[in-house]
C-alpha atoms as a PDB file:
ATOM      1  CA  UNK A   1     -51.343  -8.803 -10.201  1.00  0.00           C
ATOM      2  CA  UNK A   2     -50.832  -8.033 -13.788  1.00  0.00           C
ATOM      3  CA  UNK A   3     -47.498  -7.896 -15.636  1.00  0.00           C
ATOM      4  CA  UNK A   4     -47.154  -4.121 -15.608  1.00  0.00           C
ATOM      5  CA  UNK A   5     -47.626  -3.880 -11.765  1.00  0.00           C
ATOM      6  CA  UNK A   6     -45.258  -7.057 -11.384  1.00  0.00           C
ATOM      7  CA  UNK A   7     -42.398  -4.775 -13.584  1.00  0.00           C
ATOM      8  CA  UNK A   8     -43.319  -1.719 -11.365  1.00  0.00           C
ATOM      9  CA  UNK A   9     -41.786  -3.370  -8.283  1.00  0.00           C
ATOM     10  CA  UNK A  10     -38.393  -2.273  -7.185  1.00  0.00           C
ATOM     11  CA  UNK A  11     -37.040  -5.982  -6.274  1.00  0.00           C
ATOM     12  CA  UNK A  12     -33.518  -5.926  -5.001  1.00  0.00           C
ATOM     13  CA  UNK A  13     -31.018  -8.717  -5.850  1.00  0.00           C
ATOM     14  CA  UNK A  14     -30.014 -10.685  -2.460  1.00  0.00           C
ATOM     15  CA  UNK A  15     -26.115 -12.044  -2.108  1.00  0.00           C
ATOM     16  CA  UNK A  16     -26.362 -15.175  -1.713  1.00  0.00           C
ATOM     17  CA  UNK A  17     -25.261 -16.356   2.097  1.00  0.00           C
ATOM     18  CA  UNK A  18     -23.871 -19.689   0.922  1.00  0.00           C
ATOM     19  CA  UNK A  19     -21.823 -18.472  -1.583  1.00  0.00           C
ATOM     20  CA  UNK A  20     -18.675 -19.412   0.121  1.00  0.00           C
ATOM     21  CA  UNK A  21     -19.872 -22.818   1.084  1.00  0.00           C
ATOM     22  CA  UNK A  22     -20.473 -23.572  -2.514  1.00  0.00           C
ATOM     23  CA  UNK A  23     -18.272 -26.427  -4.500  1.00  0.00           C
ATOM     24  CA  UNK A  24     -15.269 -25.148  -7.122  1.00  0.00           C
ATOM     25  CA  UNK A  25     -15.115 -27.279 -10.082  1.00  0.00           C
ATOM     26  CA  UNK A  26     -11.634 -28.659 -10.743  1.00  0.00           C
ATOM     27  CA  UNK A  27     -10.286 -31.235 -13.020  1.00  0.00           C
ATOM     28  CA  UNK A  28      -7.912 -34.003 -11.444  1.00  0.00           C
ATOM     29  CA  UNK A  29      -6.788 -37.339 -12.981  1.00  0.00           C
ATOM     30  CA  UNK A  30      -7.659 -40.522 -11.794  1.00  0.00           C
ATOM     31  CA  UNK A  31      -6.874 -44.138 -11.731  1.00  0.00           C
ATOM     32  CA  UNK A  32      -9.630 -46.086 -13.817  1.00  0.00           C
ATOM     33  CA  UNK A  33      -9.679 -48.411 -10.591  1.00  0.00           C
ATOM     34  CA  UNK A  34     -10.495 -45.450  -7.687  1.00  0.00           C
ATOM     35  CA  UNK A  35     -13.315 -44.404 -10.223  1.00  0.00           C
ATOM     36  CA  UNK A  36     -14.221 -47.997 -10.399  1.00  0.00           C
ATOM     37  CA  UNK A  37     -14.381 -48.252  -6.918  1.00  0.00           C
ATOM     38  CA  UNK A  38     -16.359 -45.039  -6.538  1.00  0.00           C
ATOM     39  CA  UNK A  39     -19.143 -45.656  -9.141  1.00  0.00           C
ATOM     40  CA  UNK A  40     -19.741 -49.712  -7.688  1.00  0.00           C
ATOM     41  CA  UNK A  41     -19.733 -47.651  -3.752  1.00  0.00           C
ATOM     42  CA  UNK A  42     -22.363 -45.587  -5.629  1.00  0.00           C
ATOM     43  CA  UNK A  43     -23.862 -48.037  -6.558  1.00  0.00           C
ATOM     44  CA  UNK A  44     -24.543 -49.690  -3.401  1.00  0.00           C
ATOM     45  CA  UNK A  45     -25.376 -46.051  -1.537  1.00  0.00           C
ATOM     46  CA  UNK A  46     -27.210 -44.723  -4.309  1.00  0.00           C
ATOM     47  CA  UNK A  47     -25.059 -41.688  -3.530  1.00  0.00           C
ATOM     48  CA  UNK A  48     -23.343 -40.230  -6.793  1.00  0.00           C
ATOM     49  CA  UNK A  49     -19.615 -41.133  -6.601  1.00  0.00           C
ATOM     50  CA  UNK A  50     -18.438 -37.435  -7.565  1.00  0.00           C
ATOM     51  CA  UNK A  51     -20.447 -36.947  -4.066  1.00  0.00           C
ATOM     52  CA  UNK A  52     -18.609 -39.692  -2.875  1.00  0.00           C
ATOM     53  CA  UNK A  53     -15.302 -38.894  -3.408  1.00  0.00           C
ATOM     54  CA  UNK A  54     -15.966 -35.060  -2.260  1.00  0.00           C
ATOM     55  CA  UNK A  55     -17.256 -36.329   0.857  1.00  0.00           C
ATOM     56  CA  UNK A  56     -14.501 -38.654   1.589  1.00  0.00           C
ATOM     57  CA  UNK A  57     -11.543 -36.101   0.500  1.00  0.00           C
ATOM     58  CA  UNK A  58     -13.930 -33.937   2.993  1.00  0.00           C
ATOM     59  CA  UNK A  59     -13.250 -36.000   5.768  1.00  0.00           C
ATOM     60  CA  UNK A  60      -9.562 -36.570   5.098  1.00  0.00           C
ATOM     61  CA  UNK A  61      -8.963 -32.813   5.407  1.00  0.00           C
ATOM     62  CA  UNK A  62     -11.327 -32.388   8.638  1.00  0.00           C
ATOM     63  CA  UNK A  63      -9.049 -35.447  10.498  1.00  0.00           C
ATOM     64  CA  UNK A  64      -5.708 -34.421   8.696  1.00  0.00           C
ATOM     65  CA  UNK A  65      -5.371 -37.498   7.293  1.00  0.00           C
ATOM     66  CA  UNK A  66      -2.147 -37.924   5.561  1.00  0.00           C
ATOM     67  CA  UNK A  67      -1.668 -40.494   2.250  1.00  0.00           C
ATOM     68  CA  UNK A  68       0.407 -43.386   3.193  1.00  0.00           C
ATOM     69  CA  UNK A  69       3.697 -42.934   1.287  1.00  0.00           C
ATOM     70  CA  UNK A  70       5.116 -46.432   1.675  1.00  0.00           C
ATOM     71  CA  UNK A  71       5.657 -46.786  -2.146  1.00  0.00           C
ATOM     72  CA  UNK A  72       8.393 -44.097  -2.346  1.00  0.00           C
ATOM     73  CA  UNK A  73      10.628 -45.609   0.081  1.00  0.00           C
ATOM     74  CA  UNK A  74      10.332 -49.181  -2.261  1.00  0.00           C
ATOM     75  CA  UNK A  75      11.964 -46.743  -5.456  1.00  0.00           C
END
Protein backbone atom coordinates (compact mmCIF):
# COMPACT_ATOMS: atom_id res chain seq x y z
CA UNK A 1 0.00 0.00 0.00
CA UNK A 2 1.69 3.21 -0.75
CA UNK A 3 1.80 6.30 1.49
CA UNK A 4 -0.91 8.23 -0.32
CA UNK A 5 -3.47 5.33 -0.05
CA UNK A 6 -2.26 4.76 3.70
CA UNK A 7 -3.24 8.87 4.29
CA UNK A 8 -6.53 8.24 2.32
CA UNK A 9 -7.90 6.02 5.10
CA UNK A 10 -10.40 7.46 7.45
CA UNK A 11 -8.87 5.74 10.79
CA UNK A 12 -10.82 6.63 13.86
CA UNK A 13 -9.10 7.20 17.25
CA UNK A 14 -10.29 4.33 19.84
CA UNK A 15 -10.77 5.41 23.82
CA UNK A 16 -8.81 3.53 25.43
CA UNK A 17 -10.85 0.78 27.75
CA UNK A 18 -8.20 0.76 30.48
CA UNK A 19 -8.01 4.18 30.95
CA UNK A 20 -9.44 4.10 34.36
CA UNK A 21 -7.38 1.19 35.47
CA UNK A 22 -4.30 3.13 34.67
CA UNK A 23 -1.69 4.34 37.62
CA UNK A 24 -1.75 8.35 38.80
CA UNK A 25 1.62 9.56 39.49
CA UNK A 26 1.95 11.16 42.93
CA UNK A 27 4.82 12.27 44.98
CA UNK A 28 4.96 11.03 48.75
CA UNK A 29 7.92 11.14 51.19
CA UNK A 30 9.59 8.34 52.49
CA UNK A 31 11.79 6.99 55.14
CA UNK A 32 15.34 6.18 53.57
CA UNK A 33 14.82 2.73 55.48
CA UNK A 34 11.12 1.61 53.77
CA UNK A 35 12.93 2.51 50.40
CA UNK A 36 15.79 0.49 51.62
CA UNK A 37 13.71 -2.23 52.35
CA UNK A 38 11.85 -1.99 49.05
CA UNK A 39 14.84 -1.81 46.61
CA UNK A 40 16.85 -5.08 48.67
CA UNK A 41 12.83 -6.94 48.34
CA UNK A 42 13.45 -5.95 44.69
CA UNK A 43 16.20 -7.19 44.65
CA UNK A 44 15.46 -10.59 45.66
CA UNK A 45 11.98 -10.65 43.36
CA UNK A 46 13.45 -8.95 40.57
CA UNK A 47 10.20 -6.99 40.79
CA UNK A 48 10.84 -3.08 40.70
CA UNK A 49 10.20 -1.76 44.25
CA UNK A 50 7.94 1.28 42.95
CA UNK A 51 5.90 -2.04 41.78
CA UNK A 52 6.44 -3.26 45.02
CA UNK A 53 5.25 -0.82 47.14
CA UNK A 54 2.05 -0.18 44.72
CA UNK A 55 1.26 -3.68 45.02
CA UNK A 56 1.54 -3.91 48.68
CA UNK A 57 -0.39 -0.42 49.43
CA UNK A 58 -2.80 -2.41 46.82
CA UNK A 59 -3.43 -5.04 49.08
CA UNK A 60 -3.71 -2.96 52.23
CA UNK A 61 -6.68 -1.11 50.70
CA UNK A 62 -8.39 -4.44 49.22
CA UNK A 63 -8.21 -6.07 53.13
CA UNK A 64 -8.73 -2.59 54.89
CA UNK A 65 -5.80 -2.86 56.58
CA UNK A 66 -5.34 -0.18 59.06
CA UNK A 67 -1.53 1.25 60.19
CA UNK A 68 -0.80 0.25 63.66
CA UNK A 69 -0.84 3.51 65.68
CA UNK A 70 0.87 2.30 68.84
CA UNK A 71 3.47 5.17 68.69
CA UNK A 72 0.93 7.96 69.36
CA UNK A 73 -0.31 6.63 72.50
CA UNK A 74 3.78 6.49 73.76
CA UNK A 75 3.72 10.77 73.07
Amino acid sequence: MSPRSVANLNLQSTKNPYVKKLKKQVTIRLKEEVISYFKHLADDTGIPYQSLINLYLQDCAKTQRKPSLEWLSRV
